[in-house]
PDB file of N, CA and C in Angstrom:
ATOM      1  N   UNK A   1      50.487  39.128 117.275  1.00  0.00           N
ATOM      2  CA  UNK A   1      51.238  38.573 116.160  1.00  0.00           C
ATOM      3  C   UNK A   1      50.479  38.818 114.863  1.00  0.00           C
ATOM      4  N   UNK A   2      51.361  39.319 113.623  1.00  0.00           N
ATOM      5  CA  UNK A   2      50.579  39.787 112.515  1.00  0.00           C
ATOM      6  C   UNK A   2      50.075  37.892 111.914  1.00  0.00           C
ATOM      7  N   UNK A   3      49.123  37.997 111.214  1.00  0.00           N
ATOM      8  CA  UNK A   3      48.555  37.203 110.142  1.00  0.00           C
ATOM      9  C   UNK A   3      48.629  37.542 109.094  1.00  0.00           C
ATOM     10  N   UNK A   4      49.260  36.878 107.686  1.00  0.00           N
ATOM     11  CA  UNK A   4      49.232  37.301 106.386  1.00  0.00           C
ATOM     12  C   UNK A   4      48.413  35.918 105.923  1.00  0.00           C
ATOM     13  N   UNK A   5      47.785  36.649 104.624  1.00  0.00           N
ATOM     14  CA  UNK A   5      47.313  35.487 104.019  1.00  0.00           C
ATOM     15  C   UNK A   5      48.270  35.033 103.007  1.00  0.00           C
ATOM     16  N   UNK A   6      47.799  33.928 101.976  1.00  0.00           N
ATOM     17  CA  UNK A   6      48.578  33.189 100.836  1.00  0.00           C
ATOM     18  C   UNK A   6      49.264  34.511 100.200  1.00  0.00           C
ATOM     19  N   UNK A   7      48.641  35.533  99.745  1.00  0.00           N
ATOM     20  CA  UNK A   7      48.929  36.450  98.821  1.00  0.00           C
ATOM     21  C   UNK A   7      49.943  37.623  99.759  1.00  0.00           C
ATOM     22  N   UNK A   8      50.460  37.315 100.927  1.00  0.00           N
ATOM     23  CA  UNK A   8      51.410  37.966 101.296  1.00  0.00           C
ATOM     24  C   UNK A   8      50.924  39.543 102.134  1.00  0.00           C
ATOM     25  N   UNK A   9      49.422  39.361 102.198  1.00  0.00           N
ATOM     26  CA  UNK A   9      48.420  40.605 102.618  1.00  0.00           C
ATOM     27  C   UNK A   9      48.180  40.515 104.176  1.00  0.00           C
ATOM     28  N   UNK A  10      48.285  41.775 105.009  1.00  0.00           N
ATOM     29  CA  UNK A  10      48.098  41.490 105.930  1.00  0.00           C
ATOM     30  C   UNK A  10      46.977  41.391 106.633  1.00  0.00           C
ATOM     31  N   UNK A  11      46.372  40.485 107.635  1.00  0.00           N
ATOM     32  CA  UNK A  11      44.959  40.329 107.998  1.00  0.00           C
ATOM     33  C   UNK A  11      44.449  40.660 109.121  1.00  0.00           C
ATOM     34  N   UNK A  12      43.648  42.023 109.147  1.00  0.00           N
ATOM     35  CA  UNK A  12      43.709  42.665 110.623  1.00  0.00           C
ATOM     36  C   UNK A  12      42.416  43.293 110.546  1.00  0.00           C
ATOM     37  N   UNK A  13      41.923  42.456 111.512  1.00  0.00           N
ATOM     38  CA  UNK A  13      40.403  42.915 111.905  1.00  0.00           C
ATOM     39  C   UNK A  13      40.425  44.284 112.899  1.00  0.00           C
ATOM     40  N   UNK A  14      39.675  45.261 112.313  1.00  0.00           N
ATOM     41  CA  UNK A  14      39.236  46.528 113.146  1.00  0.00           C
ATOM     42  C   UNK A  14      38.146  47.049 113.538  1.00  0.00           C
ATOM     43  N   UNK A  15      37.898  47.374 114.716  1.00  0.00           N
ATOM     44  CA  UNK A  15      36.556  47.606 115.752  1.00  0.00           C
ATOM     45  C   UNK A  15      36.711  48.936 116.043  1.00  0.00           C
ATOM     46  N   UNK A  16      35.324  49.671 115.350  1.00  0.00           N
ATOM     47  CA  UNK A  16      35.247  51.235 115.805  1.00  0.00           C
ATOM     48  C   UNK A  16      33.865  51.447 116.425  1.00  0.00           C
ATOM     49  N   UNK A  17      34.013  52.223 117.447  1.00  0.00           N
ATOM     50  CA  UNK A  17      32.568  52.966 117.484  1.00  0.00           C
ATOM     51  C   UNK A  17      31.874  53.759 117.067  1.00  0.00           C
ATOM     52  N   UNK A  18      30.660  53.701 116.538  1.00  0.00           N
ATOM     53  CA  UNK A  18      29.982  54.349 116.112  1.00  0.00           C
ATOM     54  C   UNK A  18      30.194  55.821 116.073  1.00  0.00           C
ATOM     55  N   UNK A  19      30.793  56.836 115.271  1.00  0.00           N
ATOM     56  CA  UNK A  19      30.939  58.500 115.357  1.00  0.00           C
ATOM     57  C   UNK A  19      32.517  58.792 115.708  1.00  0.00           C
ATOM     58  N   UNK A  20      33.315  57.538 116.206  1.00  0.00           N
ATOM     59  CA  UNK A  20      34.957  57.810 116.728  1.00  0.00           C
ATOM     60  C   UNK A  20      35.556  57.950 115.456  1.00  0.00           C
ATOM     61  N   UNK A  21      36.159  58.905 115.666  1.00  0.00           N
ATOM     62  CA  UNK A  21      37.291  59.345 114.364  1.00  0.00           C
ATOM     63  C   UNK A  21      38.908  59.255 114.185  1.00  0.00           C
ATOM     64  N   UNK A  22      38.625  57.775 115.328  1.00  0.00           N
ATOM     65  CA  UNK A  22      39.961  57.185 115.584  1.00  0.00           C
ATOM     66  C   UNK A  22      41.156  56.987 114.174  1.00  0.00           C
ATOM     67  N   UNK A  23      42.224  57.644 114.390  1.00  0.00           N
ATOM     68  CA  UNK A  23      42.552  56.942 113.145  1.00  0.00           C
ATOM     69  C   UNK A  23      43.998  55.840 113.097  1.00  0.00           C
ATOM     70  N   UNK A  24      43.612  55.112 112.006  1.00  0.00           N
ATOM     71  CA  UNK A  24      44.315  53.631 111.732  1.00  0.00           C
ATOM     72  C   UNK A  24      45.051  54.340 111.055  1.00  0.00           C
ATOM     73  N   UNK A  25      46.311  53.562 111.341  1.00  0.00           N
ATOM     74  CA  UNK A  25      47.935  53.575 111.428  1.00  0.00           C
ATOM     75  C   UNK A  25      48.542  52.308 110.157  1.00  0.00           C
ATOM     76  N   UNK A  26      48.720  52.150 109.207  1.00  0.00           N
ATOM     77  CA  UNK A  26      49.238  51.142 108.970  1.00  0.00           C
ATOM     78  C   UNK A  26      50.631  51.475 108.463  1.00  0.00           C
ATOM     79  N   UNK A  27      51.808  50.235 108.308  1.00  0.00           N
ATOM     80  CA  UNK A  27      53.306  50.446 108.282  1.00  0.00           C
ATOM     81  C   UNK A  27      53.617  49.699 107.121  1.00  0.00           C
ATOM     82  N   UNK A  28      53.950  50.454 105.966  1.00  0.00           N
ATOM     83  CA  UNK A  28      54.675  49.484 104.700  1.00  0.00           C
ATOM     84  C   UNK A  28      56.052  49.300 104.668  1.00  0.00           C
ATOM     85  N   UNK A  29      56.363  48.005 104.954  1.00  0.00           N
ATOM     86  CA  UNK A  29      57.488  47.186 105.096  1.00  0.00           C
ATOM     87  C   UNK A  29      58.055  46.097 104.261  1.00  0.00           C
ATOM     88  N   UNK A  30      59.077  46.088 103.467  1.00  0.00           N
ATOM     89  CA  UNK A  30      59.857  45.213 102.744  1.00  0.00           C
ATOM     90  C   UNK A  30      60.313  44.162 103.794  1.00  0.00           C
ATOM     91  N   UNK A  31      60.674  43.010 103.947  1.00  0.00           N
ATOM     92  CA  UNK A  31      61.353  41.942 104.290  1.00  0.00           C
ATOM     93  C   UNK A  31      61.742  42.829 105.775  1.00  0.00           C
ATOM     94  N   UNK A  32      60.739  43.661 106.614  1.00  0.00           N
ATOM     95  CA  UNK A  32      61.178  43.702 108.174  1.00  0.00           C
ATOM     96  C   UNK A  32      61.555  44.912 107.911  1.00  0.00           C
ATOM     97  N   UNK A  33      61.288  45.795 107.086  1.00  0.00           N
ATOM     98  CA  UNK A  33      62.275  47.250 106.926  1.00  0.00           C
ATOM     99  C   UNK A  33      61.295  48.351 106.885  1.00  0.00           C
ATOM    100  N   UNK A  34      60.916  49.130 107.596  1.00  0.00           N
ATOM    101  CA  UNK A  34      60.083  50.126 106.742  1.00  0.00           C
ATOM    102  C   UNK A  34      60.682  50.574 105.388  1.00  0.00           C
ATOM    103  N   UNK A  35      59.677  51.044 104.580  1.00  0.00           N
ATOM    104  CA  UNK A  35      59.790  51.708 102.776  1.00  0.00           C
ATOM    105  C   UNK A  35      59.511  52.900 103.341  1.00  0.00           C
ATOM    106  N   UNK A  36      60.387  53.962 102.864  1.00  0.00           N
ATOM    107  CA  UNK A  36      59.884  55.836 102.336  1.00  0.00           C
ATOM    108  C   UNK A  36      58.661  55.816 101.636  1.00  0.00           C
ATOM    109  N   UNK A  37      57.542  56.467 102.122  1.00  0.00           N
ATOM    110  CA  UNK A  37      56.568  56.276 101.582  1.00  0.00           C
ATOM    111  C   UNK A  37      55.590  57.696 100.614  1.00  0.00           C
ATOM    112  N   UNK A  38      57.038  58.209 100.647  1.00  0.00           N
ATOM    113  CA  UNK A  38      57.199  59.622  99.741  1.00  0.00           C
ATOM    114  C   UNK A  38      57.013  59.180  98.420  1.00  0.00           C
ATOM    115  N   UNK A  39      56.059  60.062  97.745  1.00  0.00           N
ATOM    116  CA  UNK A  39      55.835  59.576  96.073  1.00  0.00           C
ATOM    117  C   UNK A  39      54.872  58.243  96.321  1.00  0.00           C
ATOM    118  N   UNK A  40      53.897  58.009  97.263  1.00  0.00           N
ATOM    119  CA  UNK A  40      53.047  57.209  97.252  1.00  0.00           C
ATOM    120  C   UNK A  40      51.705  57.318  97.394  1.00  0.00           C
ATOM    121  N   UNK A  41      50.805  56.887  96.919  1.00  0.00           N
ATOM    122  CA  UNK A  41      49.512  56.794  97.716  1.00  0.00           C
ATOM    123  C   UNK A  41      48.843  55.852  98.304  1.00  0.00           C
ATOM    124  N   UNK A  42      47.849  56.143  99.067  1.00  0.00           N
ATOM    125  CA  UNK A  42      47.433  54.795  99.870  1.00  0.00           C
ATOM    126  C   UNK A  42      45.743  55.418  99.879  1.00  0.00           C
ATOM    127  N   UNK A  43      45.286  54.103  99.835  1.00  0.00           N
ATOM    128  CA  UNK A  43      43.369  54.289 100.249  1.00  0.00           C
ATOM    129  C   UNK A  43      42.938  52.839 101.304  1.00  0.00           C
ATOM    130  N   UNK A  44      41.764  53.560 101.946  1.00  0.00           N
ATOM    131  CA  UNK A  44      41.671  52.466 102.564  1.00  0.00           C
ATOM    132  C   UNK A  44      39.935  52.512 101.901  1.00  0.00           C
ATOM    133  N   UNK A  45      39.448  51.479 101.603  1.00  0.00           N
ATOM    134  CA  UNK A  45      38.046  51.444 101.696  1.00  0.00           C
ATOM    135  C   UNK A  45      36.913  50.077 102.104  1.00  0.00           C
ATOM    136  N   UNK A  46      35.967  51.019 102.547  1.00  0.00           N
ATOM    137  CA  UNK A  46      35.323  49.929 103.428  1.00  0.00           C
ATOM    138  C   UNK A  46      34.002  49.492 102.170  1.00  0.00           C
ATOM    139  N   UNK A  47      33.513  48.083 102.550  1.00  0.00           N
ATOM    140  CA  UNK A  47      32.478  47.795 101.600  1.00  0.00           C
ATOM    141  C   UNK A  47      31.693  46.522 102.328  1.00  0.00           C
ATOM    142  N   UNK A  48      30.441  46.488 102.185  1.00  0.00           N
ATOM    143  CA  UNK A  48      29.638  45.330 103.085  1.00  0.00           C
ATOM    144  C   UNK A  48      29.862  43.976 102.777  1.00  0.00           C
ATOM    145  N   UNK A  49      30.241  43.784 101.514  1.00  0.00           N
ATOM    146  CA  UNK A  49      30.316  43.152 100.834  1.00  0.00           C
ATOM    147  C   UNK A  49      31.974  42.755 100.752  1.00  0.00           C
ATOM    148  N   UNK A  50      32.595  41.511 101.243  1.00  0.00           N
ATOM    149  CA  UNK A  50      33.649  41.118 101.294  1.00  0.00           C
ATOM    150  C   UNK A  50      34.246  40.905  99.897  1.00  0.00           C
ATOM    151  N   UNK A  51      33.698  40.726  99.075  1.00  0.00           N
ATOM    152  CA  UNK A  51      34.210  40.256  97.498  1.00  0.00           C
ATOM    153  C   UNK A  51      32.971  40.574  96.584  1.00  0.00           C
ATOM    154  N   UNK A  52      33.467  41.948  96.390  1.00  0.00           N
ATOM    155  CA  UNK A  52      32.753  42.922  95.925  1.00  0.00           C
ATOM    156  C   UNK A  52      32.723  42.263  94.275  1.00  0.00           C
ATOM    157  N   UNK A  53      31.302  42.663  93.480  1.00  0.00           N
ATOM    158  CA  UNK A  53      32.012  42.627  92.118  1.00  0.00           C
ATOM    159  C   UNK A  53      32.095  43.816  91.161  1.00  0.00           C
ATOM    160  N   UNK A  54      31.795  44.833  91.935  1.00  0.00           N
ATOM    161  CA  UNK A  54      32.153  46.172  91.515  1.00  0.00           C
ATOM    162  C   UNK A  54      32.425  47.048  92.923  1.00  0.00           C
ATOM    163  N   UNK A  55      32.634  48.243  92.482  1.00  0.00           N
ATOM    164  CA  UNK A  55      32.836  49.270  93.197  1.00  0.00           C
ATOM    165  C   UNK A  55      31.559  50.151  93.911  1.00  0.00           C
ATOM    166  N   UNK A  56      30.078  50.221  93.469  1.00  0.00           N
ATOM    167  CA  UNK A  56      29.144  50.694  93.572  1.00  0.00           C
ATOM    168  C   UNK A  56      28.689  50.545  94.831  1.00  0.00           C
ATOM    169  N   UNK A  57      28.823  49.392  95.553  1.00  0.00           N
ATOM    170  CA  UNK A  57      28.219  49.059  96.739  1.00  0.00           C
ATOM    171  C   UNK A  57      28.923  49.940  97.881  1.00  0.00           C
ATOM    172  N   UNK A  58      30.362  50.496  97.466  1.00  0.00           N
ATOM    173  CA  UNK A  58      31.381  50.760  98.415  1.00  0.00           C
ATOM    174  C   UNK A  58      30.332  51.610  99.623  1.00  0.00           C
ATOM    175  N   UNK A  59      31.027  51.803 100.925  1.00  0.00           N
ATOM    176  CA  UNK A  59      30.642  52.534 101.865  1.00  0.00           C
ATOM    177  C   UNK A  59      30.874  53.808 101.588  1.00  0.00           C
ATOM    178  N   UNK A  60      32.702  53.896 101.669  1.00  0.00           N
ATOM    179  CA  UNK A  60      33.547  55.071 101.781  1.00  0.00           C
ATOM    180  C   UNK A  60      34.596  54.453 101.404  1.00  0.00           C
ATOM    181  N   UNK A  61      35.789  55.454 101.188  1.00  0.00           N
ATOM    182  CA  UNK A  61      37.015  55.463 101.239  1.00  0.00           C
ATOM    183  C   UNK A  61      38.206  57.141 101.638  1.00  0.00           C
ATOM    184  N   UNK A  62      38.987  56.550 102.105  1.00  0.00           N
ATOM    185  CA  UNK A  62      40.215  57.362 102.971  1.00  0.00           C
ATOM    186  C   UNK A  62      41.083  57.122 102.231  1.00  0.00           C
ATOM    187  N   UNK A  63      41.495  58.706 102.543  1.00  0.00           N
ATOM    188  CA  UNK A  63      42.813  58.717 101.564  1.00  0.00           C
ATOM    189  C   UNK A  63      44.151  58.866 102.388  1.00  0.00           C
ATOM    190  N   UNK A  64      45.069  57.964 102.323  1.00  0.00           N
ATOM    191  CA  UNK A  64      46.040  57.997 103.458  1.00  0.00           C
ATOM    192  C   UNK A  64      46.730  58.859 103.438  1.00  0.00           C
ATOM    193  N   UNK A  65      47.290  59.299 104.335  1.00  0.00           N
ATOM    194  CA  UNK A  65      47.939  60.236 104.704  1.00  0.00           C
ATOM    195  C   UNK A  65      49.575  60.225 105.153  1.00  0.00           C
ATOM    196  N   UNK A  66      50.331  60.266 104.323  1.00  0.00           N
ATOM    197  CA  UNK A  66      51.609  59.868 104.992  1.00  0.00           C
ATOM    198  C   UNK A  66      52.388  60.898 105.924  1.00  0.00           C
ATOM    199  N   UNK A  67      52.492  59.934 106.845  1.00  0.00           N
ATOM    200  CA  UNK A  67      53.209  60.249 108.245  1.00  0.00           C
ATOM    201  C   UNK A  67      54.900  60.893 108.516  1.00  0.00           C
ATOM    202  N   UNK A  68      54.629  61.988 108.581  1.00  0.00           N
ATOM    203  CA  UNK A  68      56.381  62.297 108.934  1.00  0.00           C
ATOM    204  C   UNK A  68      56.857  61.861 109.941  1.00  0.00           C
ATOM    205  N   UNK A  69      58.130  61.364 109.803  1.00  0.00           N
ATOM    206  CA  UNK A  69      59.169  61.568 108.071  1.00  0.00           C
ATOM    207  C   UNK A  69      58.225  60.076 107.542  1.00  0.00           C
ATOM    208  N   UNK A  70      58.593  60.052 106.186  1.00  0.00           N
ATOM    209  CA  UNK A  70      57.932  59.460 105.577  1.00  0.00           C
ATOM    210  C   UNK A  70      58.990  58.233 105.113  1.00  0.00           C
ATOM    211  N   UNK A  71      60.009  57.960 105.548  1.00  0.00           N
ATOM    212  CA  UNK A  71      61.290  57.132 105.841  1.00  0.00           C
ATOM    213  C   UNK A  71      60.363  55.783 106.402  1.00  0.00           C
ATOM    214  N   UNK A  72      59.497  56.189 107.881  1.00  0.00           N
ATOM    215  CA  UNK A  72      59.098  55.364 108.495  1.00  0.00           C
ATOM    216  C   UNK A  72      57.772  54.171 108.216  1.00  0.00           C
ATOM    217  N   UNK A  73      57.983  54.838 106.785  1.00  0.00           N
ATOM    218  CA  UNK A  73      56.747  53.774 105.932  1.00  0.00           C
ATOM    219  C   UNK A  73      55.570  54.010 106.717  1.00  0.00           C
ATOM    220  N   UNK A  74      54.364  55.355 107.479  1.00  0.00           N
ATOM    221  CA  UNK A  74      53.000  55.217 107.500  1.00  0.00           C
ATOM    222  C   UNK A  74      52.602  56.163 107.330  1.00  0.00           C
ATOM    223  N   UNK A  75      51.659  55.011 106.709  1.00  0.00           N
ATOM    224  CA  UNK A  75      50.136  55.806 106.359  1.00  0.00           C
ATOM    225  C   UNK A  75      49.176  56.023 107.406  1.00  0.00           C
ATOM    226  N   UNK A  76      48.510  56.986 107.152  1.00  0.00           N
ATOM    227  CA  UNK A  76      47.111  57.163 108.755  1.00  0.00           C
ATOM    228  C   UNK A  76      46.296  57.618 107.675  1.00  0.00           C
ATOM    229  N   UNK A  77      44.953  56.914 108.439  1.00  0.00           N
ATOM    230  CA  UNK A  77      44.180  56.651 107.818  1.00  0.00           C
ATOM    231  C   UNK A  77      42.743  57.620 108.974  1.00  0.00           C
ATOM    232  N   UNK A  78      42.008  58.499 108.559  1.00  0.00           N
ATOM    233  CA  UNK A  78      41.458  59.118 109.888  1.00  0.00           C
ATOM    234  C   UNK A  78      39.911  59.341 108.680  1.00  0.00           C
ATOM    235  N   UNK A  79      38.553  58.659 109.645  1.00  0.00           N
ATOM    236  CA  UNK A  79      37.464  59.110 108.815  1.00  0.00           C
ATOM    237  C   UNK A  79      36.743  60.426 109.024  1.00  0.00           C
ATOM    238  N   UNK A  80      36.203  60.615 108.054  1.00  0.00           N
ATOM    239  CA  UNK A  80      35.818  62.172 108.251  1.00  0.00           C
ATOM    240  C   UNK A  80      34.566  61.874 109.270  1.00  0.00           C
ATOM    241  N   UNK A  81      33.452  62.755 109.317  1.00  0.00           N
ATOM    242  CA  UNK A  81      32.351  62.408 110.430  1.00  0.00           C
ATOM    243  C   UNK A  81      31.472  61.885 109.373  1.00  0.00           C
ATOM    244  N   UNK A  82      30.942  61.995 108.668  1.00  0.00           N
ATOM    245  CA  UNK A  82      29.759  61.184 108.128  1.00  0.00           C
ATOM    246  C   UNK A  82      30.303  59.673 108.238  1.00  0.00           C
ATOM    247  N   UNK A  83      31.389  59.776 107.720  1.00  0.00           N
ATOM    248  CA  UNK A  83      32.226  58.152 107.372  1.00  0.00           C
ATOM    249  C   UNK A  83      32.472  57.457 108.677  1.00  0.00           C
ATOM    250  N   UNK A  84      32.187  58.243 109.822  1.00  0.00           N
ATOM    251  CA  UNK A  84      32.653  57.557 110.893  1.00  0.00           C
ATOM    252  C   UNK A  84      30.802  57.059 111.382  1.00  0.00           C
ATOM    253  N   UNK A  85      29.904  57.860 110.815  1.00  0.00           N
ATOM    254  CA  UNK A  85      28.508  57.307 111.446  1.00  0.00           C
ATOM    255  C   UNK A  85      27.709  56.000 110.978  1.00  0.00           C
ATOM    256  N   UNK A  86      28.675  55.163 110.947  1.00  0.00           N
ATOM    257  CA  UNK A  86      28.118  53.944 109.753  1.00  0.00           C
ATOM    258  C   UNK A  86      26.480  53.608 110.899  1.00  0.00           C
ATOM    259  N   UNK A  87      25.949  52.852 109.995  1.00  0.00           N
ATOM    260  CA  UNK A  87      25.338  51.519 111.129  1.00  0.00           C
ATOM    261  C   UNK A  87      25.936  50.859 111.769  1.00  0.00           C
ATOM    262  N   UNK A  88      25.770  50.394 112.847  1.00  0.00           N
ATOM    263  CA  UNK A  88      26.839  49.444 113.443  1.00  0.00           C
ATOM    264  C   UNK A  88      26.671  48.165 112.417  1.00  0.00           C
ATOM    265  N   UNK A  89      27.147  47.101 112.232  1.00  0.00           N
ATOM    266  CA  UNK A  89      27.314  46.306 111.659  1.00  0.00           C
ATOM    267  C   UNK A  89      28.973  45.798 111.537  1.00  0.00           C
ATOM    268  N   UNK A  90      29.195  44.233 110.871  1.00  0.00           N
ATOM    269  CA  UNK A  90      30.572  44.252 109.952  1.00  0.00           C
ATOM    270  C   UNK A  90      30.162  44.232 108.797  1.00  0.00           C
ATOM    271  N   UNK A  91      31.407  44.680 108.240  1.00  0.00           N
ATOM    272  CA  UNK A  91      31.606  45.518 106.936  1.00  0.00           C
ATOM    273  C   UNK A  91      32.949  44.476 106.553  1.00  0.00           C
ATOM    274  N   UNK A  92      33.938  45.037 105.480  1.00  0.00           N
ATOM    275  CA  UNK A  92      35.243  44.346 105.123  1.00  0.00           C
ATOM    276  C   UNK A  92      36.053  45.817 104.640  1.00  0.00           C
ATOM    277  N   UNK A  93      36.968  45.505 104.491  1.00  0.00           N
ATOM    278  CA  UNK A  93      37.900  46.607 104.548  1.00  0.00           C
ATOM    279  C   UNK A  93      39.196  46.366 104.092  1.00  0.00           C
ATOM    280  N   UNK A  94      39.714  47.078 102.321  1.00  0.00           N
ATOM    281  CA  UNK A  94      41.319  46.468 102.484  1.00  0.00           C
ATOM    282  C   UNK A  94      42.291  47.945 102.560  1.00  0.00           C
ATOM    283  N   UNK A  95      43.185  48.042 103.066  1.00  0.00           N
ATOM    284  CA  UNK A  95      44.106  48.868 101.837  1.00  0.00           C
ATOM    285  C   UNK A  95      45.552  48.784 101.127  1.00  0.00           C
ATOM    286  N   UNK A  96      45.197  49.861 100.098  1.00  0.00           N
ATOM    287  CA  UNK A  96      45.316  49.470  98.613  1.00  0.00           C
ATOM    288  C   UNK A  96      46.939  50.855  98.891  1.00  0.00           C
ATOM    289  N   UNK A  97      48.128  50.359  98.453  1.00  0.00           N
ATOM    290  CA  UNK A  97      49.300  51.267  98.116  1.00  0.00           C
ATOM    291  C   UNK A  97      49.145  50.880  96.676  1.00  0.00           C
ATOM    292  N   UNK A  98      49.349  52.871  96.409  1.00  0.00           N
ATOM    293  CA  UNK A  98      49.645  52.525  94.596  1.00  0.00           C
ATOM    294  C   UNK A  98      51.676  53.352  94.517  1.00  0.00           C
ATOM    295  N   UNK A  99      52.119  52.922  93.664  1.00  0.00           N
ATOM    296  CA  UNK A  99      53.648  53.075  93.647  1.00  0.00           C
ATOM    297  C   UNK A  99      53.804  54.604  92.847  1.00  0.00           C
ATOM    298  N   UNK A 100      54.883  54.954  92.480  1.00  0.00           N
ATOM    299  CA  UNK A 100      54.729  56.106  91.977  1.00  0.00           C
ATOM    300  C   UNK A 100      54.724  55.511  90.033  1.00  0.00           C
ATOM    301  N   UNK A 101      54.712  54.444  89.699  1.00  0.00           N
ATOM    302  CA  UNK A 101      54.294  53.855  88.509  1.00  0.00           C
ATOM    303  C   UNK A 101      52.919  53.649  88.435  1.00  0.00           C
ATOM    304  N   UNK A 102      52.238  53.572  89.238  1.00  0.00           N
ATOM    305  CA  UNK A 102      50.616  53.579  89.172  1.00  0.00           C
ATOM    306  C   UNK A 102      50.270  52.177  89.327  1.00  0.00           C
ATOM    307  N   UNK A 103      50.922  51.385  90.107  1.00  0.00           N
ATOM    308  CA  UNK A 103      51.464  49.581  90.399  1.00  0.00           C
ATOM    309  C   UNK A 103      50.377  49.263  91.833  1.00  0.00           C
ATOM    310  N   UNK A 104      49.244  49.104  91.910  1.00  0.00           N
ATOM    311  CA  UNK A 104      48.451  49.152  92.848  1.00  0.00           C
ATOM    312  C   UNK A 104      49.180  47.870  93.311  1.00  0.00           C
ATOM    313  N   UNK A 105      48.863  47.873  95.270  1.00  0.00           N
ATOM    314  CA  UNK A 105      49.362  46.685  95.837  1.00  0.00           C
ATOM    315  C   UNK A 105      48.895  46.635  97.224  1.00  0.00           C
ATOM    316  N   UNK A 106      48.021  45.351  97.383  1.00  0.00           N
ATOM    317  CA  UNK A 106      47.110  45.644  98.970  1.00  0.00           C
ATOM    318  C   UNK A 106      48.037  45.113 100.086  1.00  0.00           C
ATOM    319  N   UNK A 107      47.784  45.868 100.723  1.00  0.00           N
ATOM    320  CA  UNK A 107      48.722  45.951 102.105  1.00  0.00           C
ATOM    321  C   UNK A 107      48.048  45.104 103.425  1.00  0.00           C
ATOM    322  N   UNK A 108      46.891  44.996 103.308  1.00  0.00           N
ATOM    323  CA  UNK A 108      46.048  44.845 104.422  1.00  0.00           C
ATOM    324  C   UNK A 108      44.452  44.756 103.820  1.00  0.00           C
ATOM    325  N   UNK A 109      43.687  43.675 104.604  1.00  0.00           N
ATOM    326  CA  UNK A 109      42.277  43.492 104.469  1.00  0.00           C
ATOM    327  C   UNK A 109      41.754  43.026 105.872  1.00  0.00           C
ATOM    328  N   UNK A 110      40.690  43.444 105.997  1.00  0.00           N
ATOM    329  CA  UNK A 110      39.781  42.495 107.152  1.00  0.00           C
ATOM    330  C   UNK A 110      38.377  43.052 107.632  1.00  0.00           C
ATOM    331  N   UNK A 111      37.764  42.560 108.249  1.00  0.00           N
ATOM    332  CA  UNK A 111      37.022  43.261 108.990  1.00  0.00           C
ATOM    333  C   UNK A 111      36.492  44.602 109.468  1.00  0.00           C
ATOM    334  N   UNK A 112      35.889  45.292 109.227  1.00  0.00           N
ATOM    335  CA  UNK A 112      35.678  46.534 109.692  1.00  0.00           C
ATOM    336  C   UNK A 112      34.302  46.916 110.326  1.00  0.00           C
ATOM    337  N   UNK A 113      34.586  46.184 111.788  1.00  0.00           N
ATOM    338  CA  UNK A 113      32.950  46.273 112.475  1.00  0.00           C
ATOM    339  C   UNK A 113      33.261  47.991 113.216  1.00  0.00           C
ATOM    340  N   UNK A 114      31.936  48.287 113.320  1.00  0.00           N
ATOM    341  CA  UNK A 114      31.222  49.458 113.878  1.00  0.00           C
ATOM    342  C   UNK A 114      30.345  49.287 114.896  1.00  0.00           C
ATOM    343  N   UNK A 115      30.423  49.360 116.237  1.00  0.00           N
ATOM    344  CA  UNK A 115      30.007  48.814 117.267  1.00  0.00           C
ATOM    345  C   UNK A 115      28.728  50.298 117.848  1.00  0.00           C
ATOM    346  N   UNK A 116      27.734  49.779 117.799  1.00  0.00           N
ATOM    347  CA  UNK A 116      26.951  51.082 118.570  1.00  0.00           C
ATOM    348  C   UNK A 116      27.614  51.820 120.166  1.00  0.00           C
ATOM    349  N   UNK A 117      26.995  52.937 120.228  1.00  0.00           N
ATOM    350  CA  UNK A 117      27.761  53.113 121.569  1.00  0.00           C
ATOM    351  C   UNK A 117      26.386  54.224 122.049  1.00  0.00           C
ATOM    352  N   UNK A 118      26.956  54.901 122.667  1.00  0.00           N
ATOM    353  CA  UNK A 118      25.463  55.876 123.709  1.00  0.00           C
ATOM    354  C   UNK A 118      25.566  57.276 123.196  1.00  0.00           C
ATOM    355  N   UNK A 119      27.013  57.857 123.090  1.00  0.00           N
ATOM    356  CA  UNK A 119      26.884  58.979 122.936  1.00  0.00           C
ATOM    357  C   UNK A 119      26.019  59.682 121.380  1.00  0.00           C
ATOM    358  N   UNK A 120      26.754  58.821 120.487  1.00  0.00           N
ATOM    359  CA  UNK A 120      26.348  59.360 119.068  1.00  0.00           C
ATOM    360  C   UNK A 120      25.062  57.876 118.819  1.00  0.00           C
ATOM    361  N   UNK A 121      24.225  57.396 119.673  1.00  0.00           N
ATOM    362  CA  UNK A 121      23.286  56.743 119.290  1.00  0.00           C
ATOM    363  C   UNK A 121      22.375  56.874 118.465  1.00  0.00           C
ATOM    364  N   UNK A 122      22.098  56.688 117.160  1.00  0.00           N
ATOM    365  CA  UNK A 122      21.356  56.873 115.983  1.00  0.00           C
ATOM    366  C   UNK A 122      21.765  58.121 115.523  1.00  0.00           C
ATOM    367  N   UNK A 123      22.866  59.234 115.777  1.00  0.00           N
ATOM    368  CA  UNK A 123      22.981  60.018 114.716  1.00  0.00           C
ATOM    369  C   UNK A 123      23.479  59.851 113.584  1.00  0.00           C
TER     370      UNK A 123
END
């Protein structure tokens, strides 16, 4: 079951392993509908720091990728390899749709732990 907070954002904690270049899926939806997500952009970015007071600290950021057809409102979100070798640790993570007016609007925040694993151990 989704969680939104006060501000209507959705709240979804995500667990990667260390070097996986799994990529996150998210769905922009009006009142239960997917939105065409043609003429949009989307970022996702990660930062250690939950309530950042600048931008400097950031980890990374992804630039979404919209999903054909683009009717179905998603974005995928896939890290490159450096971006996928964090430290393990949690981190925080939102992302951000901007409109084709330049109308930024967060879609999603939470968690973004990085779990060690064996294969890519300390690379």
């Amino acid at each position: 079951m989704a969680t939104y907070s006060d501000c209507h954002v959705l709240q979804q904690d995500i667990c990667v392993k260390r070097g996986d270049r799994r990529t996150q899926r998210f769905t922009l939806k009006v009142a239960g509908v997917p939105v065409d997500v043609a003429g949009l952009t989307a970022k996702l970015t990660v930062n250690p720091e939950k309530d950042p007071s600048d931008e400097t600290g950031q980890l990374f950021e992804i630039a979404g990728v919209p999903s054909s057809p683009t009717t179905l409102g998603y974005f995928d979100f896939t890290p490159s390899a450096p971006q996928a070798l964090q430290t393990p640790d949690t981190y925080f993570y939102d992302v951000q749709i901007t409109d084709s007016g330049g109308k930024p609007i967060t879609l999603a925040e939470g968690k973004w732990t990085v779990e060690a694993d064996i294969t890519d151990a300390g690379t």
